[in-house]
Protein backbone atom coordinates (compact mmCIF):
# COMPACT_ATOMS: atom_id res chain seq x y z
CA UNK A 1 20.90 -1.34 -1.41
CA UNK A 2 19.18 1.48 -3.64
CA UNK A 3 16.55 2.96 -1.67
CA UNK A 4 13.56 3.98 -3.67
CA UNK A 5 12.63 7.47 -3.94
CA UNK A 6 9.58 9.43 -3.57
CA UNK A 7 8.51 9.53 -6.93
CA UNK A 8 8.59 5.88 -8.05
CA UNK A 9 6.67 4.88 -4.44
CA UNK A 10 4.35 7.69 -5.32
CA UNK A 11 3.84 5.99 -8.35
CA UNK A 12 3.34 2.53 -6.89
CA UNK A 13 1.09 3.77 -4.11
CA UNK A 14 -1.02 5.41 -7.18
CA UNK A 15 -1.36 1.96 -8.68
CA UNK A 16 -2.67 0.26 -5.58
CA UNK A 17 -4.86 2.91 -4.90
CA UNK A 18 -6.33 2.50 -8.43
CA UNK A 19 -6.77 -1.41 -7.95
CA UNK A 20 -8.05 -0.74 -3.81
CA UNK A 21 -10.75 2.07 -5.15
CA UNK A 22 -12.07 0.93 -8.63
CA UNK A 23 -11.13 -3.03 -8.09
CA UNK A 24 -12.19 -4.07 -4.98
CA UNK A 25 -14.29 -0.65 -3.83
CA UNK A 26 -16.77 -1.64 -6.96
CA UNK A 27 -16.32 -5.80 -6.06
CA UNK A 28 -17.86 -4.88 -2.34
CA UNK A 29 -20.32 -2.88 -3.37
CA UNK A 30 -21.44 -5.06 -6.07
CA UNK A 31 -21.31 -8.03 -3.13
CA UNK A 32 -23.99 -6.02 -1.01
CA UNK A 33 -26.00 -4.26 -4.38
CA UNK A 34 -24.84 -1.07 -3.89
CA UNK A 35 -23.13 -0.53 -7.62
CA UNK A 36 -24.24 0.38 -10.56
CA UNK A 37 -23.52 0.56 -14.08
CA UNK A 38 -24.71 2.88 -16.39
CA UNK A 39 -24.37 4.18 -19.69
CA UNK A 40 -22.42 7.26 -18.66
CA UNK A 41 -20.36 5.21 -16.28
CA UNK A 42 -20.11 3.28 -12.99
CA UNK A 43 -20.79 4.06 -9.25
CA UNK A 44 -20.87 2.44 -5.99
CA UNK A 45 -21.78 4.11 -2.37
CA UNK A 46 -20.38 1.97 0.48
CA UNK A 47 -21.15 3.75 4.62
CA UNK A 48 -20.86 1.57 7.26
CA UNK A 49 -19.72 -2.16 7.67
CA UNK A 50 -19.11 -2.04 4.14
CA UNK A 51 -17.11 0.73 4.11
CA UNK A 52 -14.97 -1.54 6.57
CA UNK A 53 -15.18 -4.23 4.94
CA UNK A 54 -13.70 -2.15 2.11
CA UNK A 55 -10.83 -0.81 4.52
CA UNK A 56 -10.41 -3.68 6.06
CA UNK A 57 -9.92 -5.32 2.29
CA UNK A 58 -7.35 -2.62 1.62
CA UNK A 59 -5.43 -3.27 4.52
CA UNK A 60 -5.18 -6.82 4.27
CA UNK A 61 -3.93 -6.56 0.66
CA UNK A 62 -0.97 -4.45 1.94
CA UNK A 63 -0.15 -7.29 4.44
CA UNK A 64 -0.67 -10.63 2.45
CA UNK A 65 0.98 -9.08 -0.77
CA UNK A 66 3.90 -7.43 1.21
CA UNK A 67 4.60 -10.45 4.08
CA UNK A 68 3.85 -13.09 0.91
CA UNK A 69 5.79 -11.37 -1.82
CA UNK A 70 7.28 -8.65 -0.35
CA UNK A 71 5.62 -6.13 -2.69
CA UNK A 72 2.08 -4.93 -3.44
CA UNK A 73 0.85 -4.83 -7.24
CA UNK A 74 1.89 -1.17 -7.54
CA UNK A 75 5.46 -2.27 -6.57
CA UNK A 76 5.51 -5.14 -8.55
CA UNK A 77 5.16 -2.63 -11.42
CA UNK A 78 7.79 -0.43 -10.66
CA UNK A 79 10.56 -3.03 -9.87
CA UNK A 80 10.29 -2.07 -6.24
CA UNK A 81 10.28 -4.53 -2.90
CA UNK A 82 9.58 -4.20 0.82
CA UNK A 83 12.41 -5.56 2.66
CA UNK A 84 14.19 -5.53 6.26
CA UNK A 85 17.02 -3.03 6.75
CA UNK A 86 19.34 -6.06 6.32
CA UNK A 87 17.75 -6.47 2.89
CA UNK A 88 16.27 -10.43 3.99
CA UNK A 89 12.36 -10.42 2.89
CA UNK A 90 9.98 -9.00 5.51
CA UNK A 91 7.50 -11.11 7.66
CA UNK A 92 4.03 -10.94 8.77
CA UNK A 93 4.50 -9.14 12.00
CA UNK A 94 7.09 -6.46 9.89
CA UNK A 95 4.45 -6.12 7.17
CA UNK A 96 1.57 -5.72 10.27
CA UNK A 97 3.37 -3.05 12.12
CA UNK A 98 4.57 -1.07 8.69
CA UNK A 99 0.74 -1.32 7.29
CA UNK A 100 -0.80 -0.24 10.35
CA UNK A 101 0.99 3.28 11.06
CA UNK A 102 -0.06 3.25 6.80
CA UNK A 103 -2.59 5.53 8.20
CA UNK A 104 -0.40 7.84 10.27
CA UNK A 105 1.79 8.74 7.27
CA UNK A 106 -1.04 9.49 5.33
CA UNK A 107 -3.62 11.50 7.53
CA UNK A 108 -1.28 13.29 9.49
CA UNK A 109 -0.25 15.78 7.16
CA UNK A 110 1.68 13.17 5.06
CA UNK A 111 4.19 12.90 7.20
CA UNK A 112 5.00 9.69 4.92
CA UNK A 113 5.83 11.86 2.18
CA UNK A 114 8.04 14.04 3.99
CA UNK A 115 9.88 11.44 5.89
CA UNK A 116 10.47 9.53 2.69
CA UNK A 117 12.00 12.53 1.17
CA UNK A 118 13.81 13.48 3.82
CA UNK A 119 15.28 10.01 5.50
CA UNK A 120 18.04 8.47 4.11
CA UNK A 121 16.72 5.18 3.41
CA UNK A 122 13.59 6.71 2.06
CA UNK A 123 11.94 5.24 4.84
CA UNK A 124 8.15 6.76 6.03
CA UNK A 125 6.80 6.06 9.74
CA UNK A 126 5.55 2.71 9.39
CA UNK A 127 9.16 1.68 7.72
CA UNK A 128 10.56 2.99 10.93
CA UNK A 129 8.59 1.61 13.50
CA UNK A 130 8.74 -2.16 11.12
CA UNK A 131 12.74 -1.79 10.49
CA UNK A 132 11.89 -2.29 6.83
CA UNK A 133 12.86 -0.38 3.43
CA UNK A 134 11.57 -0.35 -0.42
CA UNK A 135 14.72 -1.07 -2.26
CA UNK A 136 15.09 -2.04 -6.01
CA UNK A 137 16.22 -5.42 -6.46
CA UNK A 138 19.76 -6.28 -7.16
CA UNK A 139 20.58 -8.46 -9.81
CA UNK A 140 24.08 -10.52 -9.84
């Protein structure tokens, strides 16, 4: 399997945080009238339950995209895919546990950076604790 590296996941993460932020962000707001749309641009303010409704939308993209497909958007994009360490597609409960330490590896200091650079199989905390990897596909 070819692990992916740091800089292509960067990459990929960049995507889906483009899509989580400006896509739905603006969608949620827009639900509960908290957007607008100006000439010099667009804005939304989101505090309290829909600022978790927003999270809670992020989160469950990373789930149903990565147990579904076995890739968000952002990997799609960059030829990358979430997989067990066996290299079979991952699961719900795999793409649960990886998503929910998402949070760890990315408060904590990035400590998802650093593992992913340092770890063999490129893998960051939630990889770990789910037994997964982001490989490129093989094609025969």
């Amino acid at each position: 399997m070819q692990y992916v590296k740091l800089p292509r996941r960067l990459a990929a993460a960049f995507v889906d945080g483009l899509i989580m932020v400006f896509g739905l962000g603006f969608a949620v707001a827009a639900l509960v009238g908290q957007a607008s749309i100006t000439p010099g641009g667009a804005e939304y303010q989101l505090d309290g339950i829909q600022a978790l409704a927003l999270f809670s939308s992020w989160f469950l993209y990373f789930v149903v995209f990565e147990a579904t497909l076995g890739a968000t958007i952002g990997k799609l994009l960059f030829g990358a895919r979430v997989r067990t360490a066996g290299g079979d597609p991952i699961g719900w409960v795999a793409a649960l546990v990886r998503n929910l330490l998402r949070v760890v590896d990315v408060c904590f200091g990035f400590i998802g950076l650093l593992l992913i650079w340092m770890s063999p199989c490129r893998q960051r905390l939630g990889d770990f604790a789910a037994g997964t990897v982001v490989v490129m596909p093989t094609h025969p």
